[in-house]
Protein backbone atom coordinates (compact mmCIF):
# COMPACT_ATOMS: atom_id res chain seq x y z
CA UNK A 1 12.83 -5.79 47.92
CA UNK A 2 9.90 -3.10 48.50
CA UNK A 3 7.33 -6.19 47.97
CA UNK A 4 8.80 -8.12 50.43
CA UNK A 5 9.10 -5.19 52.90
CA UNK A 6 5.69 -4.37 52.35
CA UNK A 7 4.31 -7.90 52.47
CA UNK A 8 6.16 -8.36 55.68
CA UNK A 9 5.38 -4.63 56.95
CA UNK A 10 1.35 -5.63 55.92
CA UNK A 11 1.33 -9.41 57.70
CA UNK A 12 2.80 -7.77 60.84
CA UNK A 13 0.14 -5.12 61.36
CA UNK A 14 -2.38 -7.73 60.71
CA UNK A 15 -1.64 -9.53 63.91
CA UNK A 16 -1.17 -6.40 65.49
CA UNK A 17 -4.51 -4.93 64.41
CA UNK A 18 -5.88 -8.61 65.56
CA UNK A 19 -4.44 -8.31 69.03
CA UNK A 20 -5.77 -4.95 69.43
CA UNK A 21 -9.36 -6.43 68.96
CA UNK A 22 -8.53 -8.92 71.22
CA UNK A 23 -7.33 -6.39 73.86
CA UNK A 24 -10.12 -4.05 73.81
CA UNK A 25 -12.80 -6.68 74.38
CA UNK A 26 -11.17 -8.84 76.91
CA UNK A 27 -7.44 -7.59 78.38
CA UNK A 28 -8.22 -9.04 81.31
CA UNK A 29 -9.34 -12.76 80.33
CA UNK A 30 -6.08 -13.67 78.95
CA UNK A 31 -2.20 -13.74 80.48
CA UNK A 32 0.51 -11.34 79.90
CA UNK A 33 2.08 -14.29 78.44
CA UNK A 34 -0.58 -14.81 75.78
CA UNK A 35 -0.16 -11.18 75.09
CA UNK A 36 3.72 -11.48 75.02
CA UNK A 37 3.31 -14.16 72.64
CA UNK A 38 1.03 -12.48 70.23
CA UNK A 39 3.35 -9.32 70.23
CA UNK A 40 6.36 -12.14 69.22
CA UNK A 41 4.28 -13.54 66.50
CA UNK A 42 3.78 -10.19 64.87
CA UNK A 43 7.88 -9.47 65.56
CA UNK A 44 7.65 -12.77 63.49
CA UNK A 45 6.00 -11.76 60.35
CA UNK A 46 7.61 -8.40 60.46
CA UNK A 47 10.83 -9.92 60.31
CA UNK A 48 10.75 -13.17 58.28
CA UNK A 49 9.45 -12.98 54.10
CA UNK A 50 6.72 -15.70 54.25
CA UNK A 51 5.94 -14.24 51.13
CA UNK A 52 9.05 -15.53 49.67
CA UNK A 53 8.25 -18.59 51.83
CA UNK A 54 5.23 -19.39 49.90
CA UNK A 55 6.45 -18.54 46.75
CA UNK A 56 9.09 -20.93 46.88
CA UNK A 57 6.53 -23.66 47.71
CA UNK A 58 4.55 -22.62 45.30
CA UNK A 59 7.59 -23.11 42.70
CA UNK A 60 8.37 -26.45 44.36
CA UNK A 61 4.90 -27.80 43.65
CA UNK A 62 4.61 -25.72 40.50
CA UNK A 63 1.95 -23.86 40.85
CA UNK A 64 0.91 -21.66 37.96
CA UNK A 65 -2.47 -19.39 37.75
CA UNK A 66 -4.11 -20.52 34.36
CA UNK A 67 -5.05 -17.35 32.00
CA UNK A 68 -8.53 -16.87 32.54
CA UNK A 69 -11.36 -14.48 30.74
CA UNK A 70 -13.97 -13.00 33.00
CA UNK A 71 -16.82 -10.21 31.78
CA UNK A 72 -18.37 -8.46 34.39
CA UNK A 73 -20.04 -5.12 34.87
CA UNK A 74 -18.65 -2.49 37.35
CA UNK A 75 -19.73 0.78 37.83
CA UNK A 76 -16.79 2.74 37.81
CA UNK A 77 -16.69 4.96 34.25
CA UNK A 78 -13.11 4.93 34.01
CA UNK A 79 -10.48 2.48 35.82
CA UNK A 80 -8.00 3.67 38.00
CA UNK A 81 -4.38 2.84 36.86
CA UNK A 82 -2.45 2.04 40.48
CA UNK A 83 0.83 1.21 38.71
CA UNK A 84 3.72 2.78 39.86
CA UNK A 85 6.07 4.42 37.60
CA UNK A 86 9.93 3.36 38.05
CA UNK A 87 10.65 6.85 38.60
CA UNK A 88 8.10 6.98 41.83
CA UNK A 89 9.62 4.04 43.20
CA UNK A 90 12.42 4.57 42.70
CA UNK A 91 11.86 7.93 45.21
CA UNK A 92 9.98 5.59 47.72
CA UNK A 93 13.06 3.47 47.84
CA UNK A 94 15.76 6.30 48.53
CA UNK A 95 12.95 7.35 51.01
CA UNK A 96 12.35 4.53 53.34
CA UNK A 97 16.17 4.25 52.94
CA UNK A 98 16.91 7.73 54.40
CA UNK A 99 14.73 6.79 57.09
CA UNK A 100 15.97 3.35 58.37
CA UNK A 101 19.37 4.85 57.69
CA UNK A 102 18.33 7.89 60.28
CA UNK A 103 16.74 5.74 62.49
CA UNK A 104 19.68 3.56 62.65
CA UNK A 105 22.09 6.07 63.12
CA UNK A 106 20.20 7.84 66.50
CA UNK A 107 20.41 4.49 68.00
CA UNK A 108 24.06 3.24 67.32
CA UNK A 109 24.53 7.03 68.73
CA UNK A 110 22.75 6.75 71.54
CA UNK A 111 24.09 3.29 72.12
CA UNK A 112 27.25 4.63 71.80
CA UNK A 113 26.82 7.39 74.64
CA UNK A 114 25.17 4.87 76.93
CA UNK A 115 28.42 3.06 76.67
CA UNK A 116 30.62 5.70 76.75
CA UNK A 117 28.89 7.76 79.88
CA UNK A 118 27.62 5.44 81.74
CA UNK A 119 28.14 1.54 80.99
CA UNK A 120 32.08 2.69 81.28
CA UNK A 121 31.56 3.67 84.99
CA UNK A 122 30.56 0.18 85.75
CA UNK A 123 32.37 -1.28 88.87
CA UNK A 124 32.21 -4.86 89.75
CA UNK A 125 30.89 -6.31 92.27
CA UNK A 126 32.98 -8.93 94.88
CA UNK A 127 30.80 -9.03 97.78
CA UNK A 128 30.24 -12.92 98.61
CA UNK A 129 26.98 -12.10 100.22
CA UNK A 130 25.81 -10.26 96.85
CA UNK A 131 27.44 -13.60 95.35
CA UNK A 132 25.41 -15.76 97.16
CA UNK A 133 22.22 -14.35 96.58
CA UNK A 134 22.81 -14.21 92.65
CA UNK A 135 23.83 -18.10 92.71
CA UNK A 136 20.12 -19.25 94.69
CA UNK A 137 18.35 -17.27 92.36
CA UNK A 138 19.55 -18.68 89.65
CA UNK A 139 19.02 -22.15 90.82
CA UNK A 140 15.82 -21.03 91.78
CA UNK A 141 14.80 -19.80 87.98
CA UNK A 142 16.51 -22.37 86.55
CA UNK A 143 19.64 -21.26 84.59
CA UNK A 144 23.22 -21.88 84.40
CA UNK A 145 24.76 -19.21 82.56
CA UNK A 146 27.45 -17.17 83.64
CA UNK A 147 25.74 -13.59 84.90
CA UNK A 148 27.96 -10.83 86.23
CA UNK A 149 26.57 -8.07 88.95
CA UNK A 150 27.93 -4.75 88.45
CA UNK A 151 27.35 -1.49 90.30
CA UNK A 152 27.27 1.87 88.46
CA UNK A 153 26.89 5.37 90.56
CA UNK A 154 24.85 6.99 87.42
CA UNK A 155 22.53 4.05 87.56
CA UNK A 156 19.60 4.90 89.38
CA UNK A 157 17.33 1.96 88.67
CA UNK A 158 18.73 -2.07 88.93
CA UNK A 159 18.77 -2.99 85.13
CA UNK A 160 20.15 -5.97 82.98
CA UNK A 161 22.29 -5.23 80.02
CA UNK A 162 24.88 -7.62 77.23
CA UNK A 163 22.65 -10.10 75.16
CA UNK A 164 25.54 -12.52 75.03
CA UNK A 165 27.48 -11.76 78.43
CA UNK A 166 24.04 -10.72 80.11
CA UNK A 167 25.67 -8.24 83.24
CA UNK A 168 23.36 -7.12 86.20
CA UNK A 169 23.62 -3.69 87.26
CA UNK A 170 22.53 -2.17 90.31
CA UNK A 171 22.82 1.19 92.24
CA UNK A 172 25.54 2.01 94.07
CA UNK A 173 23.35 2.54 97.42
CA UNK A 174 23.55 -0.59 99.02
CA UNK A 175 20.18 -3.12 98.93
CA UNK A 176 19.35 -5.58 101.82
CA UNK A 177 19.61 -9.01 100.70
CA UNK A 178 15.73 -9.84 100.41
CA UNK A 179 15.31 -6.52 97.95
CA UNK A 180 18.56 -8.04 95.96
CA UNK A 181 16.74 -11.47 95.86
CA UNK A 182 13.53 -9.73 93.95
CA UNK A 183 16.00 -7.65 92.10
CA UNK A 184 18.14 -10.79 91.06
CA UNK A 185 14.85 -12.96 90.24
CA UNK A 186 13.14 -10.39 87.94
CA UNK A 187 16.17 -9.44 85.77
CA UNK A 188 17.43 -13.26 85.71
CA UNK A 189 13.53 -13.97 84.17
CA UNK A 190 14.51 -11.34 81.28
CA UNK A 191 17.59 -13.53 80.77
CA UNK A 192 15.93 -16.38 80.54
CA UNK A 193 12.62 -15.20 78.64
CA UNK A 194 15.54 -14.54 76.10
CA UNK A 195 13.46 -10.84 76.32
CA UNK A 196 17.10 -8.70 75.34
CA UNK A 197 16.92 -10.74 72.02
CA UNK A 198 13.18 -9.76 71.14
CA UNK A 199 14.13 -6.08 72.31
CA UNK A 200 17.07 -6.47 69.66
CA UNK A 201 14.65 -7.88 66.84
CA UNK A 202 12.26 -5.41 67.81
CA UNK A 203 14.49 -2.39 67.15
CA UNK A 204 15.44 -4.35 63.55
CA UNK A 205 11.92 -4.31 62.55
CA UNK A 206 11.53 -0.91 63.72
CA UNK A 207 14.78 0.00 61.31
CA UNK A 208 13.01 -1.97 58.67
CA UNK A 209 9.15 -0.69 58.74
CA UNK A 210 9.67 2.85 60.27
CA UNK A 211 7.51 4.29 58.77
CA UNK A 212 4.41 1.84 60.10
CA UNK A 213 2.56 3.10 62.86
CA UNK A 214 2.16 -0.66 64.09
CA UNK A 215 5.69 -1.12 64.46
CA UNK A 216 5.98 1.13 66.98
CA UNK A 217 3.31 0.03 68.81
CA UNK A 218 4.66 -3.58 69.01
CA UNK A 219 8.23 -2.55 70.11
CA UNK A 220 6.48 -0.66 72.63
CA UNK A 221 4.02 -3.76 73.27
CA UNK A 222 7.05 -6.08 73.71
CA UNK A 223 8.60 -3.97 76.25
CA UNK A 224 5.96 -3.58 78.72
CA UNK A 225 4.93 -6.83 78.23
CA UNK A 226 8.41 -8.42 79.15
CA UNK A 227 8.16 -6.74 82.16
CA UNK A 228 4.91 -7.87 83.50
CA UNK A 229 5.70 -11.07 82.47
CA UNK A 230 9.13 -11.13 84.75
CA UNK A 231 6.69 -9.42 87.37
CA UNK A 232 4.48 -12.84 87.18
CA UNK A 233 7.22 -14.96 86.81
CA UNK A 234 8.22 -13.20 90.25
CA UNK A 235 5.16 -13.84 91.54
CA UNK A 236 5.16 -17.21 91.73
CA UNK A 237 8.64 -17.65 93.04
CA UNK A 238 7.63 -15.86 96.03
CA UNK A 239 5.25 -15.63 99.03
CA UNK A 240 1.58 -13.69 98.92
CA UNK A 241 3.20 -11.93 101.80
CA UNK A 242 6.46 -11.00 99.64
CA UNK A 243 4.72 -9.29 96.83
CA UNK A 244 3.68 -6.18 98.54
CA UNK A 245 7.49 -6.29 99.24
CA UNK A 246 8.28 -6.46 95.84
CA UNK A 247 5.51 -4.03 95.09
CA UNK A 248 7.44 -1.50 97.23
CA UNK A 249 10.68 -2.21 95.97
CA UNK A 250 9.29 -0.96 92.50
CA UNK A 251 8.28 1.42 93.37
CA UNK A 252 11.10 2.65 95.33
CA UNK A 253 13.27 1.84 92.32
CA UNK A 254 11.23 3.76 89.74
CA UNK A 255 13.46 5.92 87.40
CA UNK A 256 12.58 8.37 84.94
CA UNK A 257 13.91 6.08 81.85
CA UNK A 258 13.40 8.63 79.59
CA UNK A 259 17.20 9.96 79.55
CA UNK A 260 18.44 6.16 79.60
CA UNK A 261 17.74 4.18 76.30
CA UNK A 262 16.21 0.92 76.66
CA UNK A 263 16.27 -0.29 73.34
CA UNK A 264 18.83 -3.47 74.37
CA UNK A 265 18.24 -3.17 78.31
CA UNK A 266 15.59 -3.65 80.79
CA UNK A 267 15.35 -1.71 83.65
CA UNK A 268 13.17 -2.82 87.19
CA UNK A 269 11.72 0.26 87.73
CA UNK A 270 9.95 2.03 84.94
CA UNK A 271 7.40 4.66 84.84
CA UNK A 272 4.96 2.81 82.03
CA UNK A 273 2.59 0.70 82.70
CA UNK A 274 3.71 0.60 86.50
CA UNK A 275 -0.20 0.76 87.94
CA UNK A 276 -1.35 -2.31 85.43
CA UNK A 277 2.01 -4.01 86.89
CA UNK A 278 1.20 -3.84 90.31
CA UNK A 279 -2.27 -4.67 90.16
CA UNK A 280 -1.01 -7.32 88.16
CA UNK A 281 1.30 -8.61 90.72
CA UNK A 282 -1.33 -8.41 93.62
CA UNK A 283 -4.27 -10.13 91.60
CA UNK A 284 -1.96 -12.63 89.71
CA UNK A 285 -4.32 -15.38 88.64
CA UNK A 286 -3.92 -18.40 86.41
CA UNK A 287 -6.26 -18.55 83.19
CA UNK A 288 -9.64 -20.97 83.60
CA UNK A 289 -9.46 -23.96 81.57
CA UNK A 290 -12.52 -22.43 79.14
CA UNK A 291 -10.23 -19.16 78.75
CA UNK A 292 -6.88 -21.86 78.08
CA UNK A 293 -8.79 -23.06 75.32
CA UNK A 294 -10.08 -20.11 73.59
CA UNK A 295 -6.48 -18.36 73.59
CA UNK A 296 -4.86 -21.35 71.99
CA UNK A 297 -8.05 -20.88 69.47
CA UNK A 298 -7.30 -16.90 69.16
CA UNK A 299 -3.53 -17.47 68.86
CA UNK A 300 -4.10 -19.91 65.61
CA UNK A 301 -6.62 -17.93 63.90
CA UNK A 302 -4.32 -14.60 64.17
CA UNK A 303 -1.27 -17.07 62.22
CA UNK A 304 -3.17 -18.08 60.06
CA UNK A 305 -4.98 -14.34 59.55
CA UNK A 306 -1.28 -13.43 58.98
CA UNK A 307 -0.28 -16.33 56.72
CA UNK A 308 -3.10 -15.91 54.43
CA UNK A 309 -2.61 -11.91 54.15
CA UNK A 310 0.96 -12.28 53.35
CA UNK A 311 0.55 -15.43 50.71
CA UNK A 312 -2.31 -13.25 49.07
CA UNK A 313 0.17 -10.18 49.07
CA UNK A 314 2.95 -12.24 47.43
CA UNK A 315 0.80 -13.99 45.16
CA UNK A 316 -0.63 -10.71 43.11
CA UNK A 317 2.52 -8.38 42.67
CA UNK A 318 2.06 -7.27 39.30
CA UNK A 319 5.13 -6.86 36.95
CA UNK A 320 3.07 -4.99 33.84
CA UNK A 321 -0.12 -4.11 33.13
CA UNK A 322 -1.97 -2.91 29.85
CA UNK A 323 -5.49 -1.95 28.81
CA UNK A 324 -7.22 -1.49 25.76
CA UNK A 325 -10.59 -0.16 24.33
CA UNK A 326 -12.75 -2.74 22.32
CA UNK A 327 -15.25 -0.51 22.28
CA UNK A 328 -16.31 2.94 23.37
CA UNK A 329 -17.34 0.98 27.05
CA UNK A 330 -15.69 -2.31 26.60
CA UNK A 331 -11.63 -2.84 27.53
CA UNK A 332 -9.26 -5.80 27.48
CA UNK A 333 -6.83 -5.80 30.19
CA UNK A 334 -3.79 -8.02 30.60
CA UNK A 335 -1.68 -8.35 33.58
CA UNK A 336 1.29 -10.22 34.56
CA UNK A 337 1.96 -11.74 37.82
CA UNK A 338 5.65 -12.45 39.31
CA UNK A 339 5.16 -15.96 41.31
CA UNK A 340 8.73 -15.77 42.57
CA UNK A 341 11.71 -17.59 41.57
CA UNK A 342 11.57 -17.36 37.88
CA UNK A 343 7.62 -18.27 37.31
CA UNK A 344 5.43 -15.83 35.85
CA UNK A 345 1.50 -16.22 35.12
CA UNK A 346 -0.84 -13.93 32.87
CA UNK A 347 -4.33 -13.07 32.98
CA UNK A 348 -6.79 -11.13 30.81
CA UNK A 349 -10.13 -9.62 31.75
CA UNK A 350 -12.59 -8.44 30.25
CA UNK A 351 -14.31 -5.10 31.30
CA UNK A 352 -17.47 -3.80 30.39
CA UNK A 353 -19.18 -0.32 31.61
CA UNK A 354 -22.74 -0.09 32.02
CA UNK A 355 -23.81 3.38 31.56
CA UNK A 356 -27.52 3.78 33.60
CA UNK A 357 -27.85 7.46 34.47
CA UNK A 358 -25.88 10.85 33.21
CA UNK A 359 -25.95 14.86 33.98
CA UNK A 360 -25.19 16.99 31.31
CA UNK A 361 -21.95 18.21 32.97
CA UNK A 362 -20.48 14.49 32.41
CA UNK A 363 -20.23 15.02 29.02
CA UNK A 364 -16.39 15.99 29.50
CA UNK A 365 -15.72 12.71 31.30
CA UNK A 366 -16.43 11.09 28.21
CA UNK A 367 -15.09 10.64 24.26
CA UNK A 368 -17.11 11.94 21.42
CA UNK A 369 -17.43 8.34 20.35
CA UNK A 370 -18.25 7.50 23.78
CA UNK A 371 -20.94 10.23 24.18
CA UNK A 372 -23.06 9.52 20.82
CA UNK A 373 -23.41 6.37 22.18
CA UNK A 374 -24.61 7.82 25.80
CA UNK A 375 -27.16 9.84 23.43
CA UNK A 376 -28.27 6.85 21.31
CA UNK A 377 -29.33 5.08 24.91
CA UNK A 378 -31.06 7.83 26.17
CA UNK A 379 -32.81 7.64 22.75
CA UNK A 380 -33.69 4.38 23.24
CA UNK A 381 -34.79 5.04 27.47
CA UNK A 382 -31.44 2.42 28.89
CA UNK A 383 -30.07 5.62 30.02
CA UNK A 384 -31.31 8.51 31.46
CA UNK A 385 -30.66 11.98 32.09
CA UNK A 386 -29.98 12.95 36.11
CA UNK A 387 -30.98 16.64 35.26
């Protein structure tokens, strides 16, 4: 289980380190949605074991790595012996447990309070007028499921909530009908951008790699980014003239989300990212055909950056290792690889130590066996003294 976490954990922040690059040296070439779908491919490999995916084709076409003897030189004196004792992870394991169990635990709590203190104080809504403005939206974005509208006096922001009985909720101050139409078409896009189900699988792979840095970026990545891209889907539903009027709505309707978690619900108004989302709204642009092109190239080459890292990770977890000493700088060493599903493989390499230059105070580092023979060189000039 902690390879496969790790593999997983490792292929993720791949892609995330890879869209970083990308972002730094041109943000502005590609869409939100390219970003949003970089961000899902990471959610991707944090989430599913390709690992275990490519092992098991590996079984299927029964692959096996022959045993192979290789003598090389390296310079290192001694090897380092990475191998962790069952002891040590066994400790990592009750570790990252205690975490994801924390983690878990403040968010089913502060779920729970959400619910309790303020979902509970939702009203609904039976205003035909409200009605009628929910029902041309939706024809106008292009979905049929059933949507309720709620009202909620603690509620300061319009916000959609319920991944499988999606419920609008808005403010109890009342909203002219054009503000409810922007309202109505950016939190319909979340429902169907299917962007409360990322959010969901977002927190899981939080629970699961807590303790990665990148992690938390991408959930953070995956909720700005679904709300630019409802801004742009906006966008084009609406008027040039409209989207300074949605513009101001915003920012009327910005909240301090900070005391409302937004793990599984996405408010209108939000206080991150809100100058890149206006600007994005007023400069909204569609991608040149060169820029089309290079994404799709970008967007392969970071799968396939995290395919290869996580069937090279899966391919080399070692289940024992053991060296021995031919000879005061020669060593044997045999390992044995797990290939997954019941197939093993072994190797054995052969190490040899070339010894060019020594100080006298490296005389510790070595045997007695070892150092005669440092000696004898330096006798014969193939190793000299540093001092």
């Amino acid at each position: 289980m902690v390879n496969t976490l790790l593999n997983m954990s490792l292929s993720g922040s791949i892609v995330v380190v890879l869209w970083l690059v990308v972002f730094l040296i041109s943000k502005t070439k590609f869409t939100v949605m390219w970003h949003y779908s970089v961000m899902k491919i990471g959610l991707f490999f944090m989430l599913f074991p390709v690992g275990k995916f490519v092992s098991t084709l590996n079984s299927l076409a029964k692959f096996t790595i022959p045993t192979a003897i290789d003598t090389y030189e390296k310079a290192a004196v001694f090897p380092v012996d990475i191998t962790l004792s069952f002891t040590t992870l066994h400790y990592l394991v009750v570790f990252w447990a205690i975490g994801a169990a924390a983690l878990l635990a403040h968010k089913l709590y502060v779920y729970y309070k959400l619910k309790q203190h303020i979902l509970s104080k939702n009203v609904d809504i039976d205003d035909p007028e409200i009605t009628n403005v929910l029902l041309s939206c939706k024809k106008h974005i292009g979905i049929k499921i059933n949507v309720v509208v709620n009202t909620n006096s603690l509620v300061s922001t319009p916000l959609v909530i319920g991944i499988l009985r999606p419920t609008i909720i808005i403010p109890i101050s009342g909203m002219q009908a054009d503000q409810l139409r922007f309202v109505f078409l950016h939190e319909l896009s979340h429902i169907k951008n299917k962007d409360l189900w990322f959010r969901l699988f977002s927190l899981i792979s939080l629970i699961l790699h807590w303790y990665n840095p990148f992690v938390h970026l991408l959930n953070k990545q995956i909720k700005d980014y679904s709300e630019m891209c409802c801004d742009v889907s906006v966008v084009q539903l609406i008027s040039p003239n409209e989207r300074r009027q949605y513009g101001m709505l915003i920012l009327e309707q910005i909240s301090d989300t900070a005391t409302m978690p937004c793990d599984l619900c996405a408010p209108l108004g939000t206080t991150q990212n809100i100058k890149r989302r206006l600007s994005l709204m007023f400069n909204f642009k569609g991608m040149k055909l060169s820029n089309k092109i290079l994404s799709g190239v970008l967007a392969v080459t970071i799968i396939a950056c995290g395919s290869v890292t996580t069937a090279y990770a899966s391919g080399i977890n070692i289940i024992s290792r053991d060296e021995k000493w031919i000879t005061p700088f020669e060593s044997v060493m045999t390992a044995e690889y797990d290939l997954g599903n019941g197939f093993t493989a072994k190797s054995t390499t052969t190490s040899v130590t070339r010894i060019v230059s020594v100080k006298h105070s490296d005389e510790g580092r070595f045997s007695i066996e070892q150092w005669n023979e440092i000696l004898s060189g330096i006798a014969d000039g193939s190793i000299v003294w540093e001092d």
